[in-house]
Structure formats: C-alpha cells, structure tokens
PDB file of N, CA and C in Angstrom:
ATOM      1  N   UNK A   1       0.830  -1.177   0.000  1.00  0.00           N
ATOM      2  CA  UNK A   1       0.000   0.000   0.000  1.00  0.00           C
ATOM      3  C   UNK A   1       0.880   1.248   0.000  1.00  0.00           C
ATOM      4  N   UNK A   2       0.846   2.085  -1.346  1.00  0.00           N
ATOM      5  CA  UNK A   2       1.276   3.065  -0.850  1.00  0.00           C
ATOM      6  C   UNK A   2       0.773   4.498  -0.453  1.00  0.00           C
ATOM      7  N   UNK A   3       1.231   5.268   0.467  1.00  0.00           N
ATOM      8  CA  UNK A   3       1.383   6.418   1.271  1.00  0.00           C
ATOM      9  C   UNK A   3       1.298   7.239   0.207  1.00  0.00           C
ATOM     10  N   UNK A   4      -0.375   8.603   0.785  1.00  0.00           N
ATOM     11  CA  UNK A   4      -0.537   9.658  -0.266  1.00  0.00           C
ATOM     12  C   UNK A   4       0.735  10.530   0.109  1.00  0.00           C
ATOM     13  N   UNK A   5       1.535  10.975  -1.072  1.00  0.00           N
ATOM     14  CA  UNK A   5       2.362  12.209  -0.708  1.00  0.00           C
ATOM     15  C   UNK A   5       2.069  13.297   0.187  1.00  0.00           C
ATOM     16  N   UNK A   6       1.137  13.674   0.791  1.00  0.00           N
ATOM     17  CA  UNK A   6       0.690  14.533   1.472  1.00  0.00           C
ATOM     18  C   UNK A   6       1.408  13.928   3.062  1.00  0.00           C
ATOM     19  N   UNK A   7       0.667  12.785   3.317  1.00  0.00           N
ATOM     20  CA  UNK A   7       1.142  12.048   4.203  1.00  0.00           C
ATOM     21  C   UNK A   7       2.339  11.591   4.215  1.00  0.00           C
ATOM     22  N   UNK A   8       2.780  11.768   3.311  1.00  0.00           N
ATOM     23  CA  UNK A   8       4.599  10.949   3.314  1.00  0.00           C
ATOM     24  C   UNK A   8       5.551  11.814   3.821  1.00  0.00           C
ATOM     25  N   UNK A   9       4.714  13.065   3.323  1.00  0.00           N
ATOM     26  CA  UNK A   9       5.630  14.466   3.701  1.00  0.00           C
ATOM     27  C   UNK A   9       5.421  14.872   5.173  1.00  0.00           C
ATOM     28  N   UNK A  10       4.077  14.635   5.951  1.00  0.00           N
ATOM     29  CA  UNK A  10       4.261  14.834   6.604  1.00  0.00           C
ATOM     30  C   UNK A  10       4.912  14.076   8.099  1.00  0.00           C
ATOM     31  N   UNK A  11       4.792  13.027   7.875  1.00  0.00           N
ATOM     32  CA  UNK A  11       5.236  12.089   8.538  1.00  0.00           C
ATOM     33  C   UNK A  11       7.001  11.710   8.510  1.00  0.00           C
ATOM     34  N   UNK A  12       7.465  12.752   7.321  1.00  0.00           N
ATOM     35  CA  UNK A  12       8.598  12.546   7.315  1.00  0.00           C
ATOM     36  C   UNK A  12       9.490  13.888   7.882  1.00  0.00           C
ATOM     37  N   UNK A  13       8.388  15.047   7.710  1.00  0.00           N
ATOM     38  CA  UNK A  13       8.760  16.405   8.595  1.00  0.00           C
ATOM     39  C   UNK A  13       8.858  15.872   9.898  1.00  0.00           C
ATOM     40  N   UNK A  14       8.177  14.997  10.466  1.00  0.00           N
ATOM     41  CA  UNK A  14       7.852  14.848  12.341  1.00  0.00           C
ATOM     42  C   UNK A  14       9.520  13.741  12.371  1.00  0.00           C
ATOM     43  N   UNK A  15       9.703  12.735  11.476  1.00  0.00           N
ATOM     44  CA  UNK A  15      10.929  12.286  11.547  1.00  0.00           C
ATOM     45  C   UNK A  15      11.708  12.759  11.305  1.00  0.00           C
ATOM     46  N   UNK A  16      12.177  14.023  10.671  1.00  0.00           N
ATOM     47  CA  UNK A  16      13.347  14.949  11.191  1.00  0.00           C
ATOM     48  C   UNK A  16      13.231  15.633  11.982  1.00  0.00           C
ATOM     49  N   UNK A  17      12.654  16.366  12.518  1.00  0.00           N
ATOM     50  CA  UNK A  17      11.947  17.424  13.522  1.00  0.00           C
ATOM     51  C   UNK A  17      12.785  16.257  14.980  1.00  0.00           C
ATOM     52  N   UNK A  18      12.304  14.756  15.059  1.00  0.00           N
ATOM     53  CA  UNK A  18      12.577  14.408  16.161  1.00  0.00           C
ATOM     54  C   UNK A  18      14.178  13.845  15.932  1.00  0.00           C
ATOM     55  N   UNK A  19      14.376  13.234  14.608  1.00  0.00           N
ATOM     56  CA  UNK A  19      15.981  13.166  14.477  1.00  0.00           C
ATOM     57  C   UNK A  19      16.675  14.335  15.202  1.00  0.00           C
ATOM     58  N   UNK A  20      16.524  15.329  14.821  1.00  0.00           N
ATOM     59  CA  UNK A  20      17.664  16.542  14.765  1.00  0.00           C
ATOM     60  C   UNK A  20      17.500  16.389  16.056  1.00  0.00           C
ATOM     61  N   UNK A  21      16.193  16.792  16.998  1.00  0.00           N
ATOM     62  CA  UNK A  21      16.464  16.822  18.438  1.00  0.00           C
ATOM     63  C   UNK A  21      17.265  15.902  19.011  1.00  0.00           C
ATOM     64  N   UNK A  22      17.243  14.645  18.887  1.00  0.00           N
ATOM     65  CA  UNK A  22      17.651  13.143  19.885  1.00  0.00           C
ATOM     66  C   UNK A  22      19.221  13.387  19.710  1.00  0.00           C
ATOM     67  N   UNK A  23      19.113  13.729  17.876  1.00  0.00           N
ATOM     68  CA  UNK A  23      20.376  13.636  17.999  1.00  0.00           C
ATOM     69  C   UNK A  23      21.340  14.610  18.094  1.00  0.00           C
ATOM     70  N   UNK A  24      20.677  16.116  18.572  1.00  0.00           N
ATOM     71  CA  UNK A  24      21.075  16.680  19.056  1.00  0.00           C
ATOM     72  C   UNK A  24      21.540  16.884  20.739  1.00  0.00           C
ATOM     73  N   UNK A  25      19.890  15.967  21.433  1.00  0.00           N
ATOM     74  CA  UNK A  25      20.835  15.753  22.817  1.00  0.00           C
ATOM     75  C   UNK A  25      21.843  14.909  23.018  1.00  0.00           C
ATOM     76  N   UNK A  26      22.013  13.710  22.061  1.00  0.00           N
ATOM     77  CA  UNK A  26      22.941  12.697  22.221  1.00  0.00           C
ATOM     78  C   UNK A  26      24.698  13.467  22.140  1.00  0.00           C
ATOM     79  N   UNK A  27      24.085  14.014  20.872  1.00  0.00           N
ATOM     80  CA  UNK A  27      25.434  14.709  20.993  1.00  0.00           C
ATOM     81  C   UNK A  27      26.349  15.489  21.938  1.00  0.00           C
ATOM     82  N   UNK A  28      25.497  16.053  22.339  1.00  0.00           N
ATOM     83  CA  UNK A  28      25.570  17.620  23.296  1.00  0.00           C
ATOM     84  C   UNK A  28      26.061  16.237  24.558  1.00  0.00           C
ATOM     85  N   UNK A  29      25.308  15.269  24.848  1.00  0.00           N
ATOM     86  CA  UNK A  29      25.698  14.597  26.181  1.00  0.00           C
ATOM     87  C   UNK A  29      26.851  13.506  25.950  1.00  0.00           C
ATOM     88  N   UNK A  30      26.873  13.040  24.749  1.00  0.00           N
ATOM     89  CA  UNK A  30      28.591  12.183  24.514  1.00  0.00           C
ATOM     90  C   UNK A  30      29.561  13.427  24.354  1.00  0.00           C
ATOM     91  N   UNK A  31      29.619  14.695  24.166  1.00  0.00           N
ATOM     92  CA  UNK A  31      30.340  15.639  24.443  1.00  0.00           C
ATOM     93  C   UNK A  31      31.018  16.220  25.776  1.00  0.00           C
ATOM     94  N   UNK A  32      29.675  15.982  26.687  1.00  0.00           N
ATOM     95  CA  UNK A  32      30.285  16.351  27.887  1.00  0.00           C
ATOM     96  C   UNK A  32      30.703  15.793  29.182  1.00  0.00           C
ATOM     97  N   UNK A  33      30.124  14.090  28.787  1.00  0.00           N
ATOM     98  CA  UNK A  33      30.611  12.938  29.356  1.00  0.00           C
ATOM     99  C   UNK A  33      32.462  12.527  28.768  1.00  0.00           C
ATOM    100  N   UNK A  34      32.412  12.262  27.775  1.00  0.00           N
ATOM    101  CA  UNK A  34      33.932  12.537  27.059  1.00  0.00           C
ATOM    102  C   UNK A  34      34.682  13.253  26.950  1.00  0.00           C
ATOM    103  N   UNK A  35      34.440  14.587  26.608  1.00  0.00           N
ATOM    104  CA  UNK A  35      35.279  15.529  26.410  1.00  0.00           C
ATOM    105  C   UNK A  35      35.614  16.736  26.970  1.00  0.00           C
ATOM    106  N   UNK A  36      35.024  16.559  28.646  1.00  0.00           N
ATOM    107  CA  UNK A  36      34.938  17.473  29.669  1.00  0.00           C
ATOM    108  C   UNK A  36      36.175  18.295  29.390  1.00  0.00           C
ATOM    109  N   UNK A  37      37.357  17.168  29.729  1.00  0.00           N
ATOM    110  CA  UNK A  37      39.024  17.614  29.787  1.00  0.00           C
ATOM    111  C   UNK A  37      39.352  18.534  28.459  1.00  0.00           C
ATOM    112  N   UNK A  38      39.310  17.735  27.382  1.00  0.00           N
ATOM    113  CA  UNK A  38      39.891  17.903  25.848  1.00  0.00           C
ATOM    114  C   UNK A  38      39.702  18.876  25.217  1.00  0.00           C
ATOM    115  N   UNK A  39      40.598  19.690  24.790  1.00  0.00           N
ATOM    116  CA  UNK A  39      41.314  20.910  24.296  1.00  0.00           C
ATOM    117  C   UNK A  39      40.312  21.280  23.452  1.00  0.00           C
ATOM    118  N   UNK A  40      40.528  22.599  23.222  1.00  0.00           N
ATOM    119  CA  UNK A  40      39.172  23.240  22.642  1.00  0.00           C
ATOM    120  C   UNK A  40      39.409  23.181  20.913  1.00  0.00           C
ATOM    121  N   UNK A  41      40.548  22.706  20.414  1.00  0.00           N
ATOM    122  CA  UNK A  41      40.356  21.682  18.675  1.00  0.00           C
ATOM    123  C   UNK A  41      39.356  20.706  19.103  1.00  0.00           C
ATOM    124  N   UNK A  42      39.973  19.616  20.222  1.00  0.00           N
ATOM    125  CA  UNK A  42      39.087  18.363  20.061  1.00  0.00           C
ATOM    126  C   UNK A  42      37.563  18.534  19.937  1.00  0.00           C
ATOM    127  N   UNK A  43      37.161  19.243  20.635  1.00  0.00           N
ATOM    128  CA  UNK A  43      35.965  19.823  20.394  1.00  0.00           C
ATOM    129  C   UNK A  43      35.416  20.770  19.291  1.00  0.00           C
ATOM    130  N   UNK A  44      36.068  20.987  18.782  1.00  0.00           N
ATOM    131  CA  UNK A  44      35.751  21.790  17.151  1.00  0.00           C
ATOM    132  C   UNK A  44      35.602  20.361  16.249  1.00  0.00           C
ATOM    133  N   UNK A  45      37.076  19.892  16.345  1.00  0.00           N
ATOM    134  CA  UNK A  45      36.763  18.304  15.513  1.00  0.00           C
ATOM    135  C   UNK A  45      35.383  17.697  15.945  1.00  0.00           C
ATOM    136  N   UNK A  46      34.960  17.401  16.857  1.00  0.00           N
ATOM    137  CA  UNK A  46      33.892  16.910  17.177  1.00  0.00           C
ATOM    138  C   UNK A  46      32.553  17.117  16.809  1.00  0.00           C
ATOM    139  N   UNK A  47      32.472  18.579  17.009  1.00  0.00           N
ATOM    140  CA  UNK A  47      31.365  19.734  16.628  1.00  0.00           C
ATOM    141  C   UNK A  47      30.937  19.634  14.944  1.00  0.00           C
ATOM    142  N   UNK A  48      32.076  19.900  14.496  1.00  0.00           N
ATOM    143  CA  UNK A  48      31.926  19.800  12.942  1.00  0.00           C
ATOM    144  C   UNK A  48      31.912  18.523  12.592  1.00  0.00           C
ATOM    145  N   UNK A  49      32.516  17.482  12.892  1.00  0.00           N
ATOM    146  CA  UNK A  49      31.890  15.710  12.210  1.00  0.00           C
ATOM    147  C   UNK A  49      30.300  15.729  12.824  1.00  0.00           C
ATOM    148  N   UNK A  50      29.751  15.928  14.236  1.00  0.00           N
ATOM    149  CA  UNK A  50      28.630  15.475  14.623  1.00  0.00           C
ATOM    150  C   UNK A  50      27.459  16.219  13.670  1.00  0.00           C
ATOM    151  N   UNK A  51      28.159  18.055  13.610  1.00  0.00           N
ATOM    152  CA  UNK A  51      27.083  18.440  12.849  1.00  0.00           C
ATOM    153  C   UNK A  51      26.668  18.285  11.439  1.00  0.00           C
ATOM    154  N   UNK A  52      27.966  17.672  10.540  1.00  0.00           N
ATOM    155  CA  UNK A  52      27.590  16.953   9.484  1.00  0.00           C
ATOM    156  C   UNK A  52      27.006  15.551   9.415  1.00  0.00           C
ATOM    157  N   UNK A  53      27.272  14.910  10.301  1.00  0.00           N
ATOM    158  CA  UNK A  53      27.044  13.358  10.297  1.00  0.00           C
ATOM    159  C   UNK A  53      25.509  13.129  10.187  1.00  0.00           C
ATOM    160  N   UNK A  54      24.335  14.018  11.413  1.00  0.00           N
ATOM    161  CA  UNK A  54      23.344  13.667  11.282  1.00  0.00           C
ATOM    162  C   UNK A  54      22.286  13.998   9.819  1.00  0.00           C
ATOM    163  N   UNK A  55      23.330  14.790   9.106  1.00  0.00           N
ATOM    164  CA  UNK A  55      22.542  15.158   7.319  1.00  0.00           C
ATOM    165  C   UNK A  55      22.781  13.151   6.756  1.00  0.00           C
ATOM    166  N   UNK A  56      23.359  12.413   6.919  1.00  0.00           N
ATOM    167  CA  UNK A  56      23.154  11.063   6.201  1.00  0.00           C
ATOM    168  C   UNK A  56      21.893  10.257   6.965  1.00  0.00           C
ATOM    169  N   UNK A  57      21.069  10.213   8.065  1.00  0.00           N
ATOM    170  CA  UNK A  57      20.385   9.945   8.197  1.00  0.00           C
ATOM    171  C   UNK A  57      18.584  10.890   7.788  1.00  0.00           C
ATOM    172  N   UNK A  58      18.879  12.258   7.803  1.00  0.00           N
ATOM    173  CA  UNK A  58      17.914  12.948   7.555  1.00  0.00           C
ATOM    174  C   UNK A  58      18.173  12.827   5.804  1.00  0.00           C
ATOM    175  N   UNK A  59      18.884  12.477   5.252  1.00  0.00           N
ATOM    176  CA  UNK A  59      18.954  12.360   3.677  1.00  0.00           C
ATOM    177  C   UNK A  59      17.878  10.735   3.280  1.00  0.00           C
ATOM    178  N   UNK A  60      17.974   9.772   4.104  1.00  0.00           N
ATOM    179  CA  UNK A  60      16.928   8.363   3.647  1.00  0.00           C
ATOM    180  C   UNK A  60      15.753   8.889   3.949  1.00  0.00           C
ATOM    181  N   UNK A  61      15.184   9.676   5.134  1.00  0.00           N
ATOM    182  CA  UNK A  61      14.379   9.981   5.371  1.00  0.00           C
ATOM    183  C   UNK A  61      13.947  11.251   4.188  1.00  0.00           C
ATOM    184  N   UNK A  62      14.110  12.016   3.849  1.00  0.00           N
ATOM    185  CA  UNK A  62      13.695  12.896   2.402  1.00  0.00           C
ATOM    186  C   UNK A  62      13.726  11.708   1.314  1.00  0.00           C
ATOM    187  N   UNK A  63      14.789  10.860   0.777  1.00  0.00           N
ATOM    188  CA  UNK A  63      14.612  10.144  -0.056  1.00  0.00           C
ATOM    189  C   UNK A  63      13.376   9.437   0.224  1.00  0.00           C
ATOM    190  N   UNK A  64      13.017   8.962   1.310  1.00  0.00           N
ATOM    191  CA  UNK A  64      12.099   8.154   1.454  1.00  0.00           C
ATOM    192  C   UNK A  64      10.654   8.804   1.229  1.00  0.00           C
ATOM    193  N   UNK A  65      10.423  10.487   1.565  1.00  0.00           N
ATOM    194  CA  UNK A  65       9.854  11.411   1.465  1.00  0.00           C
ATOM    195  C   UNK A  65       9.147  11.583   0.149  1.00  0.00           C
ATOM    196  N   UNK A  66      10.263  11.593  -1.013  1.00  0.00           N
ATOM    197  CA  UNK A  66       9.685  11.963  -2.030  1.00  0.00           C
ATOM    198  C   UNK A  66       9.528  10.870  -3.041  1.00  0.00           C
ATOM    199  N   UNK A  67       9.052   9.761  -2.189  1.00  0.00           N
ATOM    200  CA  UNK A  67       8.643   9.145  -3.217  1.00  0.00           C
ATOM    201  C   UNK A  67       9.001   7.632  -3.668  1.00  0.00           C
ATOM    202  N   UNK A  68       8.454   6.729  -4.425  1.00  0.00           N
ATOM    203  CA  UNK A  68       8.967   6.110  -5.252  1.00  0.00           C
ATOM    204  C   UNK A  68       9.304   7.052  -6.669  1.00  0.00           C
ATOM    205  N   UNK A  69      10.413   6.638  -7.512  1.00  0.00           N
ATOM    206  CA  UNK A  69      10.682   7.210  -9.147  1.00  0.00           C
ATOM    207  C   UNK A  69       9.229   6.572  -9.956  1.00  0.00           C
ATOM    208  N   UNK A  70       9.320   8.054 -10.585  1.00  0.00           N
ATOM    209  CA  UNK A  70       7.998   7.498 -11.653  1.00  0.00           C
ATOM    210  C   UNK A  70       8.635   6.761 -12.301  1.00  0.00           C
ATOM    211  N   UNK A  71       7.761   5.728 -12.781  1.00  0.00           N
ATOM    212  CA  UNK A  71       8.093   4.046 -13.358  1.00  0.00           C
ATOM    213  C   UNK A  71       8.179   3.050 -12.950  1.00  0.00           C
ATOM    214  N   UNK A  72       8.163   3.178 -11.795  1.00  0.00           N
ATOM    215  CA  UNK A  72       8.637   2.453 -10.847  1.00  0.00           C
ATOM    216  C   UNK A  72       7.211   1.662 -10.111  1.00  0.00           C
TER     217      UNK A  72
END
C-alpha cells in the first residue's frame, strides 16, 4: 500500500523534527561525558563531524519522502 504524498511528507517532517532533536541531545551529552578535559580543537573536531554526520540519516528519510521514481 502506498502512502498519499501529502502524508509521506508529513510524517517525514515529524521524523526529522525528532531526528535533529535526539540527535542533538545525544550529541551535546557524549560531548560532555567525554570531552569534559579535551582541548578546545578536540571539540571543534567533534562539533563539525557530529554536525555533518546527522545530514546522512535525515537524507533516507527525504529520499524516502519523495517518493517512489515514476516508473517504478
């Protein structure tokens, strides 16, 4: 059965909406459990991989968003 686009979209706004949060507290709290001590690079390194990393999971979720390909 497939999902009217209306619904695909929206159900896939509420799954990023709650991605970004979780994995925004996760982050924020493996940051300050780990890296209390560690020099203020290690924490730039950190900052910038975490804040790119969670765009590959919010990317299946849009793919998944828009669709099957017509023809398909």
């Amino acid at each position: 059965m497939a999902l009217p686009q209306r619904l695909r979209s929206f159900i896939g706004t509420i799954l990023i909406i709650v991605l970004v949060i979780v994995y925004a507290i996760l982050a924020v709290t493996v940051a300050s459990a780990l890296l209390a001590q560690s020099a203020a690079w290690v924490h730039l390194l950190y900052f910038l991989f975490t804040g790119i990393l969670w765009v590959l999971p919010a990317m299946l979720i849009i793919k998944w968003m828009a669709g099957p390909k017509p023809g398909r």
